[in-house]
Every structure is written in structure tokens, then in C-alpha cells.
C-alpha atoms as a PDB file:
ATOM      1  CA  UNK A   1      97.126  48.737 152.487  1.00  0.00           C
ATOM      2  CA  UNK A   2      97.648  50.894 149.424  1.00  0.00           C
ATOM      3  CA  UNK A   3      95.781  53.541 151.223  1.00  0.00           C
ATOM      4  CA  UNK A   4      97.200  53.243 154.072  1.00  0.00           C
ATOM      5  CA  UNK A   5     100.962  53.768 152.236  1.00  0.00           C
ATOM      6  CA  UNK A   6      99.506  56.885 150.064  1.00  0.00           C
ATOM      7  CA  UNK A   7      98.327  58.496 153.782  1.00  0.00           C
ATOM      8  CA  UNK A   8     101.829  58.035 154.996  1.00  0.00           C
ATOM      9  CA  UNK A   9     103.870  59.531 152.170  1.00  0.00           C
ATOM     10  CA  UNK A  10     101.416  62.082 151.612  1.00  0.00           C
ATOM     11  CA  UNK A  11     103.250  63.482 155.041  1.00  0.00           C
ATOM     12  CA  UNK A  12     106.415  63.422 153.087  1.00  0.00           C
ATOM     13  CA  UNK A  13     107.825  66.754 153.408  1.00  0.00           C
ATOM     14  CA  UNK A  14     108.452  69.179 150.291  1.00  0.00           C
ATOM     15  CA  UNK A  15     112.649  69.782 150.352  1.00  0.00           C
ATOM     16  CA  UNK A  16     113.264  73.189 148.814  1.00  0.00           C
ATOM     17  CA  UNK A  17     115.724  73.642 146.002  1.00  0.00           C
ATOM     18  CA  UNK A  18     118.613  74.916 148.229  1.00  0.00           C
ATOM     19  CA  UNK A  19     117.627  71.926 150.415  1.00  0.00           C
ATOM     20  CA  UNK A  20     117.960  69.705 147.947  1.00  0.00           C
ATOM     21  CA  UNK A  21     120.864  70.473 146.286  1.00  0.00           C
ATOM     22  CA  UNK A  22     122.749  70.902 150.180  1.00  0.00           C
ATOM     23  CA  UNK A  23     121.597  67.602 150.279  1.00  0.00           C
ATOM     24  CA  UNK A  24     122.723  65.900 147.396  1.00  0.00           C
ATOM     25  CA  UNK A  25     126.328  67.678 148.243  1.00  0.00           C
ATOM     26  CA  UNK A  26     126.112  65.317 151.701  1.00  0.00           C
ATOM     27  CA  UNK A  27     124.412  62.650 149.565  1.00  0.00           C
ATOM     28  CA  UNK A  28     127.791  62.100 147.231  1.00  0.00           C
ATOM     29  CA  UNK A  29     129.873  62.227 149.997  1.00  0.00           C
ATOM     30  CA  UNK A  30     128.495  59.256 152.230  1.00  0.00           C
ATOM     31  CA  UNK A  31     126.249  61.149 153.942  1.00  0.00           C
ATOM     32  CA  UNK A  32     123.164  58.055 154.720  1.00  0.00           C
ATOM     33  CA  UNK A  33     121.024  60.419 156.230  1.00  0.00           C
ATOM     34  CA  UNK A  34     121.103  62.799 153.743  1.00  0.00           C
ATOM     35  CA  UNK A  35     120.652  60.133 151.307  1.00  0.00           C
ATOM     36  CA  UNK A  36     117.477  58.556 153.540  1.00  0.00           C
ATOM     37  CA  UNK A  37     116.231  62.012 153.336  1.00  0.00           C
ATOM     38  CA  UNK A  38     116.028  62.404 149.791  1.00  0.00           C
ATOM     39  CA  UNK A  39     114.302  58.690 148.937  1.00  0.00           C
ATOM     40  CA  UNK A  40     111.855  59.193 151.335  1.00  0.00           C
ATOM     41  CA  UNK A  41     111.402  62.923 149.245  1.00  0.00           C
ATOM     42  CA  UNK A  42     110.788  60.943 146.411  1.00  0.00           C
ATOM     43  CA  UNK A  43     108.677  57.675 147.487  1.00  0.00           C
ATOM     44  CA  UNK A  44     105.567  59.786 145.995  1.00  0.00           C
ATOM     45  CA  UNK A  45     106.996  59.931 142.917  1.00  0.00           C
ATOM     46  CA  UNK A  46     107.655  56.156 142.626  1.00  0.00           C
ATOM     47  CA  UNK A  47     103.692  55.613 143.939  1.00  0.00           C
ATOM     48  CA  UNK A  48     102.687  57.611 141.153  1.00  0.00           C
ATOM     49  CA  UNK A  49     104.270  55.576 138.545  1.00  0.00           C
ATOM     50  CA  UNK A  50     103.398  52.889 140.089  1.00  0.00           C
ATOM     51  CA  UNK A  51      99.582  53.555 140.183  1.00  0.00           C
ATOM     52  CA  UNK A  52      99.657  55.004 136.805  1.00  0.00           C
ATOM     53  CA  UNK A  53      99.502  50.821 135.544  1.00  0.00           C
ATOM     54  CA  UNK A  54      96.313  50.740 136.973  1.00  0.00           C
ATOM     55  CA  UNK A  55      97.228  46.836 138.563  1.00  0.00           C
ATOM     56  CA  UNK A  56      95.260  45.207 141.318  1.00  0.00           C
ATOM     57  CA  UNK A  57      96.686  46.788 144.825  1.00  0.00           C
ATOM     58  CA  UNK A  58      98.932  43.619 145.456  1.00  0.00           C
ATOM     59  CA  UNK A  59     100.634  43.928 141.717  1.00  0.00           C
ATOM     60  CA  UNK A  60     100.554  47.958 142.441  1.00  0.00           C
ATOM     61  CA  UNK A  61     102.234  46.946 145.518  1.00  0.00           C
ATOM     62  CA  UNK A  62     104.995  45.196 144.117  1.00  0.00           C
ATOM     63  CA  UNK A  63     105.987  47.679 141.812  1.00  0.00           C
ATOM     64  CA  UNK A  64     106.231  50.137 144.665  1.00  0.00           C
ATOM     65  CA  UNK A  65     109.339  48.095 145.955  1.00  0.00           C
ATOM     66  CA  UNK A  66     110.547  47.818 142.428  1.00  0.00           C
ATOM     67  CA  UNK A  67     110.224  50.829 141.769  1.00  0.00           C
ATOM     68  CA  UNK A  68     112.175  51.717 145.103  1.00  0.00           C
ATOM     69  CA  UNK A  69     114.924  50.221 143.718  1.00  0.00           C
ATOM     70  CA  UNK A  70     115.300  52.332 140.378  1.00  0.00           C
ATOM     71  CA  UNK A  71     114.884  55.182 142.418  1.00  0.00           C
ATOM     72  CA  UNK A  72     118.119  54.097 144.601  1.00  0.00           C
ATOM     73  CA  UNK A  73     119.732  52.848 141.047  1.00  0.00           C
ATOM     74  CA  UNK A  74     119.013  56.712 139.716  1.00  0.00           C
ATOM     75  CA  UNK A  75     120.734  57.992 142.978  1.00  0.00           C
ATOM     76  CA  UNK A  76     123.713  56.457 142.402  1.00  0.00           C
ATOM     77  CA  UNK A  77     124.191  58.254 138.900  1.00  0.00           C
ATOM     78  CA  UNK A  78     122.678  61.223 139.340  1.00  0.00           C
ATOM     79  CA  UNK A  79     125.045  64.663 138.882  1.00  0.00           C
ATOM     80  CA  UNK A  80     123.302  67.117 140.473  1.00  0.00           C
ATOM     81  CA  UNK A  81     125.857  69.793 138.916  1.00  0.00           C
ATOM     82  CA  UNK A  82     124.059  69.537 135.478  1.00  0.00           C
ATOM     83  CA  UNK A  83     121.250  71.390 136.691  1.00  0.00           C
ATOM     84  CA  UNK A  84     118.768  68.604 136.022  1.00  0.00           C
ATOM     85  CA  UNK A  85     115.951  67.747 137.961  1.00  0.00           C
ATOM     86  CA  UNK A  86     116.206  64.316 139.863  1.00  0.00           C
ATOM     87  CA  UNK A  87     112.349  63.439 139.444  1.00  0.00           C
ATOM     88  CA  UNK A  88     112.974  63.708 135.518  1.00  0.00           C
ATOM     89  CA  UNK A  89     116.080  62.038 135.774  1.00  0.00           C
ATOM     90  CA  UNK A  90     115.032  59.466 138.079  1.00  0.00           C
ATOM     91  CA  UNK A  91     111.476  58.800 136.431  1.00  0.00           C
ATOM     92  CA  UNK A  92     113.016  56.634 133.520  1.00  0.00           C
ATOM     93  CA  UNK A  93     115.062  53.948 135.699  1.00  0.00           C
ATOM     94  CA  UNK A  94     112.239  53.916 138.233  1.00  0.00           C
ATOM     95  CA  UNK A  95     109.923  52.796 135.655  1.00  0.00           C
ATOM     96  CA  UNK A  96     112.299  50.774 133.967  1.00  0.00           C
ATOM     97  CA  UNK A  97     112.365  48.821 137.022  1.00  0.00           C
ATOM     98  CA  UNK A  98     108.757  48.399 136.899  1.00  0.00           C
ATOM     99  CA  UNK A  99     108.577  47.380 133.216  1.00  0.00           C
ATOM    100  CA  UNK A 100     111.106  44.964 133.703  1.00  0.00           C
ATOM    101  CA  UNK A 101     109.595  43.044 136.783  1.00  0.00           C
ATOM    102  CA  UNK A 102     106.113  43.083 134.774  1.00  0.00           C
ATOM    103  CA  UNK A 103     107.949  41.474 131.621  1.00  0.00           C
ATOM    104  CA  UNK A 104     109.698  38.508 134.160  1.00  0.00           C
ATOM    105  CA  UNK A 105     106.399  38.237 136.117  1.00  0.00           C
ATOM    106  CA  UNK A 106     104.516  37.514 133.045  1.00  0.00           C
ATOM    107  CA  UNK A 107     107.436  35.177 131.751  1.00  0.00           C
ATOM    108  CA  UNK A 108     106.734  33.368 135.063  1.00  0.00           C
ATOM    109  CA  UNK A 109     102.982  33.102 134.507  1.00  0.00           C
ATOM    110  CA  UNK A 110     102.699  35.588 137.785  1.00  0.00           C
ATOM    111  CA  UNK A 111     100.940  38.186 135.271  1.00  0.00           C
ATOM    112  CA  UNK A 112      99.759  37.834 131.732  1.00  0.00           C
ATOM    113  CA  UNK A 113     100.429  40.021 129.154  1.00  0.00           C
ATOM    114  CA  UNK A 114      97.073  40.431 127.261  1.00  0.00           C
ATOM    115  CA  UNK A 115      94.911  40.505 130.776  1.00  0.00           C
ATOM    116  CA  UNK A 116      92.972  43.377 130.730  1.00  0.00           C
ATOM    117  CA  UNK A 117      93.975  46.421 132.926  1.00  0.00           C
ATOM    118  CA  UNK A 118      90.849  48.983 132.457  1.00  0.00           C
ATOM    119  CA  UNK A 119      88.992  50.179 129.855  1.00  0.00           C
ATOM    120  CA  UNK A 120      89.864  47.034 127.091  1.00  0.00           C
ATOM    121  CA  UNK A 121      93.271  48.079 128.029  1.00  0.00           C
ATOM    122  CA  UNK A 122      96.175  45.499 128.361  1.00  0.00           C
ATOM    123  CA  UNK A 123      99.808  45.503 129.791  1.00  0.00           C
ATOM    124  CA  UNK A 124     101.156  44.084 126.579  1.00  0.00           C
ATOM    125  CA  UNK A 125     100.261  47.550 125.208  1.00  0.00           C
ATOM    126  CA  UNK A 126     101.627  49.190 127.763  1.00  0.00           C
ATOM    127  CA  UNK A 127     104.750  47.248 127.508  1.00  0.00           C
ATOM    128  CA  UNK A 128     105.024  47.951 123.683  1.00  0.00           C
ATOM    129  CA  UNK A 129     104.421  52.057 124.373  1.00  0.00           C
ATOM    130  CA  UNK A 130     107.439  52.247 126.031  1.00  0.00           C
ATOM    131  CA  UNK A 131     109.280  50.051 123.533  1.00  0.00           C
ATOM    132  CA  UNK A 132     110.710  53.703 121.634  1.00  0.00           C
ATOM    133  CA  UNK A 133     113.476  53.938 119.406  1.00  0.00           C
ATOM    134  CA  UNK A 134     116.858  55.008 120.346  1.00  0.00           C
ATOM    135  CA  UNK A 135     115.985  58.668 118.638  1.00  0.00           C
ATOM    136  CA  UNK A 136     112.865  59.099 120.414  1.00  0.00           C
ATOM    137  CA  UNK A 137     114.254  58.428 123.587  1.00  0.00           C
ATOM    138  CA  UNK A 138     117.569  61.173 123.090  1.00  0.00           C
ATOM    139  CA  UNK A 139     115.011  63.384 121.886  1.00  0.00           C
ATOM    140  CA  UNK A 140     112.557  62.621 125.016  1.00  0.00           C
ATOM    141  CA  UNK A 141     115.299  63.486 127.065  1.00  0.00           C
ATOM    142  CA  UNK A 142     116.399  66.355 125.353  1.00  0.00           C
ATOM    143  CA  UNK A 143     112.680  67.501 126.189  1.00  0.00           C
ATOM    144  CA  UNK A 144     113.029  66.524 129.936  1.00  0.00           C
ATOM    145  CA  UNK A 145     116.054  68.371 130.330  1.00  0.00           C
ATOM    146  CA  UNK A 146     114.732  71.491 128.401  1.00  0.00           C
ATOM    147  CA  UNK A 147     111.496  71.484 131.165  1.00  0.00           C
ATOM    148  CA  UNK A 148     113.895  71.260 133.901  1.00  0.00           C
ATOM    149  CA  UNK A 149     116.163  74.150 133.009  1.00  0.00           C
ATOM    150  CA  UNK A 150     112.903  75.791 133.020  1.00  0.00           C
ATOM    151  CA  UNK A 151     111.799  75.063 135.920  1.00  0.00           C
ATOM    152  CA  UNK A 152     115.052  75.230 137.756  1.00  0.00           C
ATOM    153  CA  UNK A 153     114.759  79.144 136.874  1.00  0.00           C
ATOM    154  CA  UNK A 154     111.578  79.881 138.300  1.00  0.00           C
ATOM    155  CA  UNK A 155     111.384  81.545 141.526  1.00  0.00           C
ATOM    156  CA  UNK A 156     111.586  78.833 144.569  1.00  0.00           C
ATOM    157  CA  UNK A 157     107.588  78.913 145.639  1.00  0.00           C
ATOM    158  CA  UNK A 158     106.691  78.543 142.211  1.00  0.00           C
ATOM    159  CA  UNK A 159     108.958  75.590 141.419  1.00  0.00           C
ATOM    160  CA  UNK A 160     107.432  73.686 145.030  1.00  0.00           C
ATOM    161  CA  UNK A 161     104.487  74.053 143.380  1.00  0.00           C
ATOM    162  CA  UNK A 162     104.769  72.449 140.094  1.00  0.00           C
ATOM    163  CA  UNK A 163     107.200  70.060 141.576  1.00  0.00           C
ATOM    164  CA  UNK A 164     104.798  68.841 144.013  1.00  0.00           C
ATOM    165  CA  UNK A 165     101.862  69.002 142.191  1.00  0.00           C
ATOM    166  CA  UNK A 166     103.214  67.923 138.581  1.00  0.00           C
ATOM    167  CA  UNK A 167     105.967  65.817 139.821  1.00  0.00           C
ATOM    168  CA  UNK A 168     105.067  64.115 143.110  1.00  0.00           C
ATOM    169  CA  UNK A 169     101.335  64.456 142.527  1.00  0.00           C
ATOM    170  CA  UNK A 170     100.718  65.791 145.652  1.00  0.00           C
ATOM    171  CA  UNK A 171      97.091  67.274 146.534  1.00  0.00           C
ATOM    172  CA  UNK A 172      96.885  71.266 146.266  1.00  0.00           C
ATOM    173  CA  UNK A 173      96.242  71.579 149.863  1.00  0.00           C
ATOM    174  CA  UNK A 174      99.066  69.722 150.846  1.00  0.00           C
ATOM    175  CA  UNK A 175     101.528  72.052 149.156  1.00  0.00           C
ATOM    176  CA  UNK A 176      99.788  75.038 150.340  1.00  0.00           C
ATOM    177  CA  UNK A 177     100.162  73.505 154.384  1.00  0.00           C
ATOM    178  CA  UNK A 178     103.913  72.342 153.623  1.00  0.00           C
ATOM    179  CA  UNK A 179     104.936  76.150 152.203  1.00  0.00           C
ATOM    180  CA  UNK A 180     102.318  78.041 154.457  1.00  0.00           C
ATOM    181  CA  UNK A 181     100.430  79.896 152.314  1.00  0.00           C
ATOM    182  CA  UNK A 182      96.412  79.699 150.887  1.00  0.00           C
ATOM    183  CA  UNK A 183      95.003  77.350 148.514  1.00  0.00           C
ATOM    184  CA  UNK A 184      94.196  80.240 146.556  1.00  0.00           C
ATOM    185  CA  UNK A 185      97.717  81.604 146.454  1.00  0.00           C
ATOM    186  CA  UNK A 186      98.582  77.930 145.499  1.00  0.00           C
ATOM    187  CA  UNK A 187      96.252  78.021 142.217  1.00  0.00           C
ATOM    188  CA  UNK A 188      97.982  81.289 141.797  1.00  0.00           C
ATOM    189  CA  UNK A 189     101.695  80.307 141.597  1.00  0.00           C
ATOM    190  CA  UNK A 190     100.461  77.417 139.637  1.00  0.00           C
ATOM    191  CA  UNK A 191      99.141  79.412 137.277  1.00  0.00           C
ATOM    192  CA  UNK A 192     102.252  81.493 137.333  1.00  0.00           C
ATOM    193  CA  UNK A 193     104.513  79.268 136.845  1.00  0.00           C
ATOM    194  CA  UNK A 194     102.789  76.969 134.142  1.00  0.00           C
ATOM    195  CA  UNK A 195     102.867  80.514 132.284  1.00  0.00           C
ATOM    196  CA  UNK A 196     106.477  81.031 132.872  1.00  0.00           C
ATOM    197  CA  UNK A 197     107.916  77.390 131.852  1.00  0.00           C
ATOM    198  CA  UNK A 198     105.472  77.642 128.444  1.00  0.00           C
ATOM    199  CA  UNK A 199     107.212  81.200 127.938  1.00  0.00           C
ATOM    200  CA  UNK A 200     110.740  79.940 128.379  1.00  0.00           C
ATOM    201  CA  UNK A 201     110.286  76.369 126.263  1.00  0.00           C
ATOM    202  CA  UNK A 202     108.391  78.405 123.197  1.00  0.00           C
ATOM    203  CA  UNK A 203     111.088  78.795 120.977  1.00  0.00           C
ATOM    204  CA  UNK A 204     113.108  75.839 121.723  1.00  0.00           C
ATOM    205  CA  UNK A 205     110.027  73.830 120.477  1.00  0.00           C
ATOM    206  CA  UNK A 206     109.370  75.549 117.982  1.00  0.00           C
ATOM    207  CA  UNK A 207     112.924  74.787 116.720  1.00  0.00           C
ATOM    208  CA  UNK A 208     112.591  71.920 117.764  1.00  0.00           C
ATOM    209  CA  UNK A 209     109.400  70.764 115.391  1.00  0.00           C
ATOM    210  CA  UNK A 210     111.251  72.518 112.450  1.00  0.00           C
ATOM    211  CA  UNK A 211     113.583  69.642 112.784  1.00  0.00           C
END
């Protein structure tokens, strides 16, 4: 079943950034197909966050369809004038969502906090790792934003790439078919662009870490 869903969305289609941001215009002004377009643009990301618990495939499952609904909660507040990417945006209330149903499952005796997930590994301290302080979280965000001015100013091919790769954690091969070019040219803007974000965020952080 989980297989099955990771085939399906893995035919999700990458939206450009013009796309995107046409779409978002249509999106804030009652447009439900635009706004159908762009969850289904982003169901990757939520089965990435999902899978990254690591839960048996009916737990992993679950969270998909919580998850689903951060990612509709994030939609509804999302400005897409501030120039901020929606997967960073969108990535915090999406697992929020997640965190929250495995905190009320376990209340409920559906999960259990110290039952191991892999490696000695438990959700209770996975729970706790996202329990930050209010600092650490403006500061995370700061960060988030920072990356996604970045990447918002690299040129379009290179910022499919990293988006789909880094973002939606879709397979190299996939991008290359959905933008037409070669795997090799793929590894190439990757490589590119990676370059090009590290440039642009190198003296923020190091002003930053003088802090």
C-alpha cells in the first residue's frame, strides 16, 4: 500500500516557479482547482515527513492523512508575496500535525511512547527533539527563510532541481524526465546550484554565529 502511494505521487508533476506563484494568485482568490493543483504538488513532501518517523506502514499511513491536513492548514496562511518558499513554510504545520496525532495516539494507548522505532531509537525522543525553545524556533525560521531567498534567486532549472530533489525528495531521474534534460545535466545543476545557495547564505551565517 505504501508503495503503491509513493508510485503514484512519484508522477506528481514538478510546477515551475512562475507556475506556482500564477497559481497561488488563483489559489487566494477561490480558485479549487488551482488550489487541488498545488496539494497534489506537495503530497511528496508530506510522504517524506511522514516516512522520515520510520513507523510501521499502517502508522506511516496515518500520518500521511495527518499530515494532509497541515499541509491544507499551511495553505490557508500562506502569503506568497513574502517571497518564501511554501515547502519551508508548510513543513512545520505539516509535521506539527503529525507530532500531535502521535502524542494523542499514544495518550490513547494506540502507540507507545518508549516503543522502539529503529536502531534503539524511540518516538518519545523524537517527540522531545522537536520540543525547541521559542528562540530556537524564530531563529530556525530565520534560517528557513534565509535558504529560500536563496533559492528563490537561482535561475528556474536550478531551483526544480533542488526543490525536487531536496524538498520533495524526488529521484534524480524523475526531475531530469519532468524538465527534459539528462541525468548528467541534472547532477550538474545540482551541483550548481548547491554552490550558488552556499555562496549567497556565507555571510549571513557567518553573522549569524557571531551572535
Amino acid at each position: 500500500m505504501l508503495q503503491r502511494y509513493l508510485e503514484e505521487i512519484r508522477k506528481t508533476p514538478l510546477l515551475s516557479s512562475e507556475e506556482e506563484r500564477e497559481l497561488w494568485k488563483l489559489e487566494k482568490l477561490g480558485d479549487l482547482d488551482a488550489h487541488k493543483r498545488l496539494m497534489t504538488s506537495y503530497q511528496p513532501l508530506v510522504f517524506k515527513i511522514a516516512t522520515s518517523f520510520r513507523l510501521p506502514e499502517e502508522e506511516t499511513l496515518e500520518l500521511i492523512q495527518e499530515g494532509m491536513v497541515g499541509l491544507l492548514e499551511a495553505a490557508e496562511s500562506y502569503d506568497y508575496t513574502r517571497n518564501v518558499a511554501f515547502s519551508l513554510f508548510a513543513s512545520y504545520r505539516i509535521k506539527g500535525s503529525m507530532l500531535d496525532f502521535l502524542k494523542n495516539s499514544s495518550s490513547k494507548g494506540l502507540l507507545y511512547l518508549d516503543s522502539e522505532l529503529v536502531d534503539g531509537y524511540t518516538l518519545k525522543e523524537s517527540l522531545v527533539a522537536d520540543a525547541i525553545s521559542p528562540t530556537e524556533y524564530a531563529e530556525q525560521n530565520l534560517l528557513n527563510e534565509k535558504v529560500a531567498e536563496a533559492m528563490g534567486r537561482l535561475p528556474e532549472k536550478e531551483q526544480k532541481v533542488l526543490s525536487a530533489m531536496y524538498l520533495d525528495d524526488l529521484p534524480a531521474q524523475s526531475v531530469a524526465d519532468a524538465i527534459n534534460v539528462s541525468l548528467g545535466h541534472v547532477y550538474k545543476l545540482q551541483k550548481k546550484g548547491v554552490r550558488r545557495v552556499r555562496g549567497m547564505l556565507s555571510r549571513f551565517m557567518h553573522e549569524f554565529n557571531k551572535e
